[in-house]
Protein backbone atom coordinates (compact mmCIF):
# COMPACT_ATOMS: atom_id res chain seq x y z
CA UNK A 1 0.00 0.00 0.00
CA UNK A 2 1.25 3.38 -1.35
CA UNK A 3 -0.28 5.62 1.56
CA UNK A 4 -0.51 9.27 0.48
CA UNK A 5 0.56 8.02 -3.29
CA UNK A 6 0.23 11.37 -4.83
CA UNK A 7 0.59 11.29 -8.58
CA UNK A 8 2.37 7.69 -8.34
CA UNK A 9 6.15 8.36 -8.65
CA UNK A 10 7.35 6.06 -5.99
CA UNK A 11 4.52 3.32 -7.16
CA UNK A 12 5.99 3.61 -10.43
CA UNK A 13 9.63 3.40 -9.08
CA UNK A 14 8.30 -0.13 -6.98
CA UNK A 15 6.70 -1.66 -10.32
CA UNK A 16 10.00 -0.72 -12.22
CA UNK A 17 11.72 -3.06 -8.95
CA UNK A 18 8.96 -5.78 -9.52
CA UNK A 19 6.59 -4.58 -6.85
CA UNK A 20 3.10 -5.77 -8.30
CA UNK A 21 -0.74 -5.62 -6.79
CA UNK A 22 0.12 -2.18 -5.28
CA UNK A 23 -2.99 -0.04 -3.60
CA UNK A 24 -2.30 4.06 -3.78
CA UNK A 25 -4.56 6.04 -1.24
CA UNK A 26 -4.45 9.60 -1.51
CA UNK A 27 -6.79 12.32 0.10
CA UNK A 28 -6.46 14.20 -3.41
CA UNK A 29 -8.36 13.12 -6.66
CA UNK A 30 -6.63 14.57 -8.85
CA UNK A 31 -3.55 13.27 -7.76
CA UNK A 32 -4.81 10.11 -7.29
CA UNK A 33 -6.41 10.38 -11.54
CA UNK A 34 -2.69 11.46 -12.34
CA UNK A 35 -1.25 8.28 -10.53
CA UNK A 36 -4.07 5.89 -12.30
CA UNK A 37 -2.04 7.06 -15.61
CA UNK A 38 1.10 5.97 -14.25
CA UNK A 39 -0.44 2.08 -14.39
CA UNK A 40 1.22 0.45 -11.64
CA UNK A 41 -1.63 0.21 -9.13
CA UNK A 42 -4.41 -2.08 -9.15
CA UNK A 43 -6.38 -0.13 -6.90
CA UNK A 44 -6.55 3.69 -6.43
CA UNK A 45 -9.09 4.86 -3.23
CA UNK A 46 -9.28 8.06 -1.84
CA UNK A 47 -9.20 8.49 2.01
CA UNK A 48 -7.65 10.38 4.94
CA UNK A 49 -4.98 9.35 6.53
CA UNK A 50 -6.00 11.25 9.62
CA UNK A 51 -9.03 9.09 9.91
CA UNK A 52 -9.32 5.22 10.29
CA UNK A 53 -8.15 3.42 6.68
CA UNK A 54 -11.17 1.09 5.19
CA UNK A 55 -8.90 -2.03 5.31
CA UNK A 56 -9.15 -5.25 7.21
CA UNK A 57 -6.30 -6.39 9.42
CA UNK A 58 -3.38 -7.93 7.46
CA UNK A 59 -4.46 -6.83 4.11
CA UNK A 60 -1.14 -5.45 3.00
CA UNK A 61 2.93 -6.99 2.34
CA UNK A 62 3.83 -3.79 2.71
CA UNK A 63 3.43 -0.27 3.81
CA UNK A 64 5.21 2.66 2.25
CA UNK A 65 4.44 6.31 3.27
CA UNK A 66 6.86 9.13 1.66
CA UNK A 67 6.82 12.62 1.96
CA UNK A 68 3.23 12.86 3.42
CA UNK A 69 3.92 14.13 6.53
CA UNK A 70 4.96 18.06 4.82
CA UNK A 71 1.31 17.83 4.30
CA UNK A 72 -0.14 17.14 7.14
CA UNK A 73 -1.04 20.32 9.22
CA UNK A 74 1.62 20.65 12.60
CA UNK A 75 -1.81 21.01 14.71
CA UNK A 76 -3.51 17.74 13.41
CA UNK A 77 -3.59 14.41 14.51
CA UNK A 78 -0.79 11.99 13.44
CA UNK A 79 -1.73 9.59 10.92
CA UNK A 80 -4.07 6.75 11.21
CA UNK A 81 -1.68 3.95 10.26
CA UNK A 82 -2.42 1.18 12.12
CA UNK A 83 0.35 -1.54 12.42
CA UNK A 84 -2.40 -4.50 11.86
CA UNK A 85 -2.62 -3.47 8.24
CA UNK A 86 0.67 -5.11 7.31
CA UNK A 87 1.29 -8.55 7.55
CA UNK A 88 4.78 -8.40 8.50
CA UNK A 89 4.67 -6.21 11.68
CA UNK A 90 4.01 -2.00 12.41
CA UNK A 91 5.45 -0.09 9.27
CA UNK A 92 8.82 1.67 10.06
């Protein structure tokens, strides 16, 4: 899972490593349009990652999360990433 995928630059960097069956979730929809171009996820959704993600325990390999934090507001709550989303342990 791509959280906070943006337009899909570091989904299309994984794909080019053989990362397949990648999820983007963005709070944008246009960014998230602009990543569905790129072609390397098989699912785009749109939610906030201040608020619980719609995903049931385990559902991910992995969890990658870059750059998101420069737009999350100082004042707001951290994200809602909740280690039980990924099989392998709490995302670093």
């Amino acid at each position: 899972m791509d959280l906070g995928a943006g337009d899909g630059l570091v989904g299309k960097a994984l794909q080019v490593r053989g990362f397949k069956h990648m999820t983007a979730v963005d709070f944008s929809q246009p960014m998230l349009d602009l990543a569905e171009k790129r072609g390397c996820y098989k699912k785009l959704i749109r939610a906030d990652l201040q608020k619980p993600l719609p995903f049931e325990a385990e559902s991910f390999d992995v969890l990658v999360c870059t750059g998101v934090t420069t737009y999350i507001s100082k004042t707001a709550q951290k994200p809602q990433i909740e280690p039980y989303n990924c099989k392998h342990g709490p995302p670093l």
